[in-house]
C-alpha atoms as a PDB file:
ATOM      1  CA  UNK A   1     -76.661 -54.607  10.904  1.00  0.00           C
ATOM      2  CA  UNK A   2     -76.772 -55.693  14.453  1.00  0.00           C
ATOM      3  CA  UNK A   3     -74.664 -52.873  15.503  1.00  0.00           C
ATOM      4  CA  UNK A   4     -77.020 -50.400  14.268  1.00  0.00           C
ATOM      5  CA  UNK A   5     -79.534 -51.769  16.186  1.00  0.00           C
ATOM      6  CA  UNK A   6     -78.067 -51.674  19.168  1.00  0.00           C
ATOM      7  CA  UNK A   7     -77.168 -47.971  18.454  1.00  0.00           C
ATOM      8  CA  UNK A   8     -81.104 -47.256  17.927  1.00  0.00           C
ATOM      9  CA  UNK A   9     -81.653 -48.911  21.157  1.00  0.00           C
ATOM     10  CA  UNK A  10     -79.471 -46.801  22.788  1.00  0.00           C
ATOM     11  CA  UNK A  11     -80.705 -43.395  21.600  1.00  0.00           C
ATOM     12  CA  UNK A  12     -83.817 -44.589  22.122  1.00  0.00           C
ATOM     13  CA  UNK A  13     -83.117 -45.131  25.719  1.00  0.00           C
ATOM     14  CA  UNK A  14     -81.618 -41.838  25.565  1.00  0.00           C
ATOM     15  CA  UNK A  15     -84.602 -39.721  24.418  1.00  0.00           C
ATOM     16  CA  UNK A  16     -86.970 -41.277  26.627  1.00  0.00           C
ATOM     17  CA  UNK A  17     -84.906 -40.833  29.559  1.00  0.00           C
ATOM     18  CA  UNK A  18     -84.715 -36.945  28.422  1.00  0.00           C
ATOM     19  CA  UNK A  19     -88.832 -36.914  27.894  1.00  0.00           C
ATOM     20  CA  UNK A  20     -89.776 -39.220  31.180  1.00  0.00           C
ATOM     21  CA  UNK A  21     -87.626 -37.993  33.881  1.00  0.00           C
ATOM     22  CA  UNK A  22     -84.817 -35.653  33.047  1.00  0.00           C
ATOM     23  CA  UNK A  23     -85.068 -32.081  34.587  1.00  0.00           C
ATOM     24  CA  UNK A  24     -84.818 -30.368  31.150  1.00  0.00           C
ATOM     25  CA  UNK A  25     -88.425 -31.501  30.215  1.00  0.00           C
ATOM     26  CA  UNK A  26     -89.523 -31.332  33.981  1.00  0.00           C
ATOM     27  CA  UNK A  27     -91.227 -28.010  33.219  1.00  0.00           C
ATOM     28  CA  UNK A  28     -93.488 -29.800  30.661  1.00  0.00           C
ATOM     29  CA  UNK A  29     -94.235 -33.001  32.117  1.00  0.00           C
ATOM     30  CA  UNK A  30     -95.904 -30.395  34.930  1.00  0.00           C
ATOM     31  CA  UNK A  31     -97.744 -28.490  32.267  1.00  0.00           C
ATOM     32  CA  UNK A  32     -99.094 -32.006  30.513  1.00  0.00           C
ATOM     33  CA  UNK A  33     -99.628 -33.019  34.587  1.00  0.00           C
ATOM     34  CA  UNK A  34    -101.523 -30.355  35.375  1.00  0.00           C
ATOM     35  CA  UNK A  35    -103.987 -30.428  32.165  1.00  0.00           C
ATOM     36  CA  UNK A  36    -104.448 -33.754  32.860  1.00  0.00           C
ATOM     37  CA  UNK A  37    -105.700 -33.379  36.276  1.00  0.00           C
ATOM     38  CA  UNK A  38    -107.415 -30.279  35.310  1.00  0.00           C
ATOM     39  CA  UNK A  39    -109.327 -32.710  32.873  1.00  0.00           C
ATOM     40  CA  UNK A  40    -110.353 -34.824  35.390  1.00  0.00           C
ATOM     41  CA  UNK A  41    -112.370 -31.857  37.410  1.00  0.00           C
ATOM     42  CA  UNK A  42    -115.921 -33.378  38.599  1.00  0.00           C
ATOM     43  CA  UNK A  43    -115.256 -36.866  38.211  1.00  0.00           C
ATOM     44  CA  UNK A  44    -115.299 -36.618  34.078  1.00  0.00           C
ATOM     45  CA  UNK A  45    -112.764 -38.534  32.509  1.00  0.00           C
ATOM     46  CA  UNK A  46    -109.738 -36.733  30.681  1.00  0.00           C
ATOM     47  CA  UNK A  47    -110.120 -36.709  26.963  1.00  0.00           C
ATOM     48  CA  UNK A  48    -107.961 -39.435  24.593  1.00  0.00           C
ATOM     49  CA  UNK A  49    -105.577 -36.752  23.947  1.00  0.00           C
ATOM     50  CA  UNK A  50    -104.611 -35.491  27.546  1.00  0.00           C
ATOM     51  CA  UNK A  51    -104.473 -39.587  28.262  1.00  0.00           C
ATOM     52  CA  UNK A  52    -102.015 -39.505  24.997  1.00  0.00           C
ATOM     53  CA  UNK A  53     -99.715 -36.606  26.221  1.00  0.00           C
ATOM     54  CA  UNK A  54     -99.942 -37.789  29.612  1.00  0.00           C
ATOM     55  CA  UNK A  55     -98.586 -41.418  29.120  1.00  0.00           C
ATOM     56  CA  UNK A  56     -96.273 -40.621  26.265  1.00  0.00           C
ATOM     57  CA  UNK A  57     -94.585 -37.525  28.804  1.00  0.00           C
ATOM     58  CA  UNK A  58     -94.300 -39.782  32.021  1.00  0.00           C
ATOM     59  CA  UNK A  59     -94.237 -43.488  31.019  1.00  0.00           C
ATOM     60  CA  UNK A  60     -90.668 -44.588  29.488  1.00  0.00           C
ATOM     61  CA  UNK A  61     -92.757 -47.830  28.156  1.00  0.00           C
ATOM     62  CA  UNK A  62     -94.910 -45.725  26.003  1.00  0.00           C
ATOM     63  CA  UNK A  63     -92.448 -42.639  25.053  1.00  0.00           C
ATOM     64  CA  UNK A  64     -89.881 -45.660  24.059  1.00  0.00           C
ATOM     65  CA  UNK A  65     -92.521 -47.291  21.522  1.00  0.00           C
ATOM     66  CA  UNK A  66     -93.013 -43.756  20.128  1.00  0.00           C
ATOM     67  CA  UNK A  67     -89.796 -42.730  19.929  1.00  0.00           C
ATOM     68  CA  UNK A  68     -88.591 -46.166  18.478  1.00  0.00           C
ATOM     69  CA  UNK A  69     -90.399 -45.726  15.450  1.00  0.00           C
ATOM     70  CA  UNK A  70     -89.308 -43.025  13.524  1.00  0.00           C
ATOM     71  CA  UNK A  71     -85.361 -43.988  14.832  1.00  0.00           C
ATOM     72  CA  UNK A  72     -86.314 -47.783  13.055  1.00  0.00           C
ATOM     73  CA  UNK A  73     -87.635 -45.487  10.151  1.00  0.00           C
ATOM     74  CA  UNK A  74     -84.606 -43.324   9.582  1.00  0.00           C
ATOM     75  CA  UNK A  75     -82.071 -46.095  10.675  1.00  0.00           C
ATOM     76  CA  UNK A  76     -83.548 -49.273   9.309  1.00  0.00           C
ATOM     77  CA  UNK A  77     -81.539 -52.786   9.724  1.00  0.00           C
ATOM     78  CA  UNK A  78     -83.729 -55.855   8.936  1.00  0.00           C
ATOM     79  CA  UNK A  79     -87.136 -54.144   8.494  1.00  0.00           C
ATOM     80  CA  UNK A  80     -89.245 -51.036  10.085  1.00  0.00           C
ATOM     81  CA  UNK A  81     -91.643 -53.938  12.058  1.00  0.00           C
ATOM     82  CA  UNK A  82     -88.898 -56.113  13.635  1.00  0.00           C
ATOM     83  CA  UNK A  83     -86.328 -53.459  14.280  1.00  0.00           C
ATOM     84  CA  UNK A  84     -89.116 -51.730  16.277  1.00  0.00           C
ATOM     85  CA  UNK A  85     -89.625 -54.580  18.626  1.00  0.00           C
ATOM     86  CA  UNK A  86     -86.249 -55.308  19.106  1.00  0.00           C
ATOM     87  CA  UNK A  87     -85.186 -51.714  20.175  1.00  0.00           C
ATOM     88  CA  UNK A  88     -88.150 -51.246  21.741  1.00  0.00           C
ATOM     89  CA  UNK A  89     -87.673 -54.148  24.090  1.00  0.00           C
ATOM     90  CA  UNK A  90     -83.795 -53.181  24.369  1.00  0.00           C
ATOM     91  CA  UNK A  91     -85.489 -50.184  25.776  1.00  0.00           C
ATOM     92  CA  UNK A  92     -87.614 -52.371  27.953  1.00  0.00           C
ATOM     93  CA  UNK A  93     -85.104 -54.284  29.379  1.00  0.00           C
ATOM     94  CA  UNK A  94     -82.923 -50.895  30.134  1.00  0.00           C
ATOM     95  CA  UNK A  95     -85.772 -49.109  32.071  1.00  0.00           C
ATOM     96  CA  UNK A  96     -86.268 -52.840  33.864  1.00  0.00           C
ATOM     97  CA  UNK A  97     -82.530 -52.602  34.787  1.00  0.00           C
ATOM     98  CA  UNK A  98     -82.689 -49.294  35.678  1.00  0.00           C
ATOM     99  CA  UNK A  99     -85.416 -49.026  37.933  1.00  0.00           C
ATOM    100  CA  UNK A 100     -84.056 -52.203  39.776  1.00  0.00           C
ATOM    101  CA  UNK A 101     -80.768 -49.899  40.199  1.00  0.00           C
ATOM    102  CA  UNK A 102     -83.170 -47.014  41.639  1.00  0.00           C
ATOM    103  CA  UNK A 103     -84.906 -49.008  43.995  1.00  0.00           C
ATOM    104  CA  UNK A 104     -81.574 -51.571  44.884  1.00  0.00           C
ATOM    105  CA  UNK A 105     -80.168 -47.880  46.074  1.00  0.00           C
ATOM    106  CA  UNK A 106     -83.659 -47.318  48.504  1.00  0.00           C
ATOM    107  CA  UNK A 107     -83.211 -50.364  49.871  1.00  0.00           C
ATOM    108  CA  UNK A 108     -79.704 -49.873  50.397  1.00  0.00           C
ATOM    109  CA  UNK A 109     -80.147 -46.240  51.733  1.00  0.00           C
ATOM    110  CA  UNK A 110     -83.404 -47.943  54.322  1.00  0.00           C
ATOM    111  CA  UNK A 111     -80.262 -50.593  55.223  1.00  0.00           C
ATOM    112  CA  UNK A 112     -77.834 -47.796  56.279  1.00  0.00           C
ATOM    113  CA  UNK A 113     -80.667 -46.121  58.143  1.00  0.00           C
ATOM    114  CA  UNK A 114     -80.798 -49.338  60.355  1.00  0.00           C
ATOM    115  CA  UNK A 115     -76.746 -49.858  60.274  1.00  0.00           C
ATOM    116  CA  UNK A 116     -76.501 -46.083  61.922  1.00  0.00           C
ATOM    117  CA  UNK A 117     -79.699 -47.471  64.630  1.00  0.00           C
ATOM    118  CA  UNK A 118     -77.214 -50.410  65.477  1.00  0.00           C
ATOM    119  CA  UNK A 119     -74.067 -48.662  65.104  1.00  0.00           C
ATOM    120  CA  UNK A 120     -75.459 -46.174  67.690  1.00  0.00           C
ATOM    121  CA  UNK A 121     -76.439 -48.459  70.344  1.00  0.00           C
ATOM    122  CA  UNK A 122     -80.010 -48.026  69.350  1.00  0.00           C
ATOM    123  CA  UNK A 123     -80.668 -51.551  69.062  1.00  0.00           C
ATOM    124  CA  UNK A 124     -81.874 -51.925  72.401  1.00  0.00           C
ATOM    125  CA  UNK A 125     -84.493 -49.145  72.265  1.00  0.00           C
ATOM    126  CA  UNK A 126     -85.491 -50.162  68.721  1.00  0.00           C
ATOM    127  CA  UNK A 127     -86.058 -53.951  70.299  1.00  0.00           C
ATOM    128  CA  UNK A 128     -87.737 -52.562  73.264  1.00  0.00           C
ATOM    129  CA  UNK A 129     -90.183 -50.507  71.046  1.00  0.00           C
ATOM    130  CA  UNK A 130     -90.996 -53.186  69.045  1.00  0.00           C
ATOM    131  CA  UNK A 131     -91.623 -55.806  71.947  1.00  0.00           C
ATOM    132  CA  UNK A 132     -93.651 -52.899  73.193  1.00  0.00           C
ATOM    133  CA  UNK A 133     -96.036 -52.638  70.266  1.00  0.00           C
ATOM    134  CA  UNK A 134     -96.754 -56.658  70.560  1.00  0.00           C
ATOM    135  CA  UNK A 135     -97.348 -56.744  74.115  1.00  0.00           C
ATOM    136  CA  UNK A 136     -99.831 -53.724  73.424  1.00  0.00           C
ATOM    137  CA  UNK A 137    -101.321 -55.364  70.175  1.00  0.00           C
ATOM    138  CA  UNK A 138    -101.238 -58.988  72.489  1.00  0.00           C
ATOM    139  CA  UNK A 139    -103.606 -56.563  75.174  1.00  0.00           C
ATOM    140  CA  UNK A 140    -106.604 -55.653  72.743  1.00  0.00           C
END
């Protein structure tokens, strides 16, 4: 029983990472993009159904809940409600994980930006800008 929940988490994860952000469906998260923005012409608000489309293409929070429900349905383990919430937040935690990953690696890449400065004897220019910049903000 557990096991199969833990295998509808991961399709789960698996079909809203194909919907949200893989380059297969990038051709129609610009098409539901565009409408909704076209929607929005003249400060009117977008209708419920271009909000719909729009959060269930581009947010893995709200594709996951979607797409959890008819896996639960097909692959039930202790009940349609509970197995839900429990893949559901399985898929949660997953996007939580990997979005820490994505932005650990910015960091990381902003990090080796500064370790090439250093590494280049660039440290003393970068210093001398910065002391610059105060003196000049310490002026006004």
């Amino acid at each position: 029983m557990n096991m199969i929940l833990i295998v509808n988490a991961f399709v789960v994860f698996a079909i809203t990472l194909i919907i949200t952000k893989s380059k297969i469906m990038a051709g129609k998260r610009e098409f539901v993009e565009q409408r909704y923005d076209a929607a929005k012409v003249e400060n009117q608000r977008p209708s419920w159904i271009h909000k719909l489309w729009h959060a269930i293409i581009t947010c893995p929070m709200c594709s996951g809940f979607w797409v959890a429900i008819p896996i639960c349905c097909f692959y039930p383990a202790y009940g349609i409600f509970i197995d839900v919430m429990v893949v559901f937040g399985a898929n949660w935690l997953v996007h939580c994980f990997e979005n820490l990953l994505f932005f650990s690696g910015k960091i990381a890449e902003d990090v080796s930006d500064i370790d090439e400065e250093i590494s280049h004897n660039k440290l003393v220019r970068l210093i001398e800008r910065i002391l610059r910049k105060f003196l000049d903000q310490l002026d006004r």
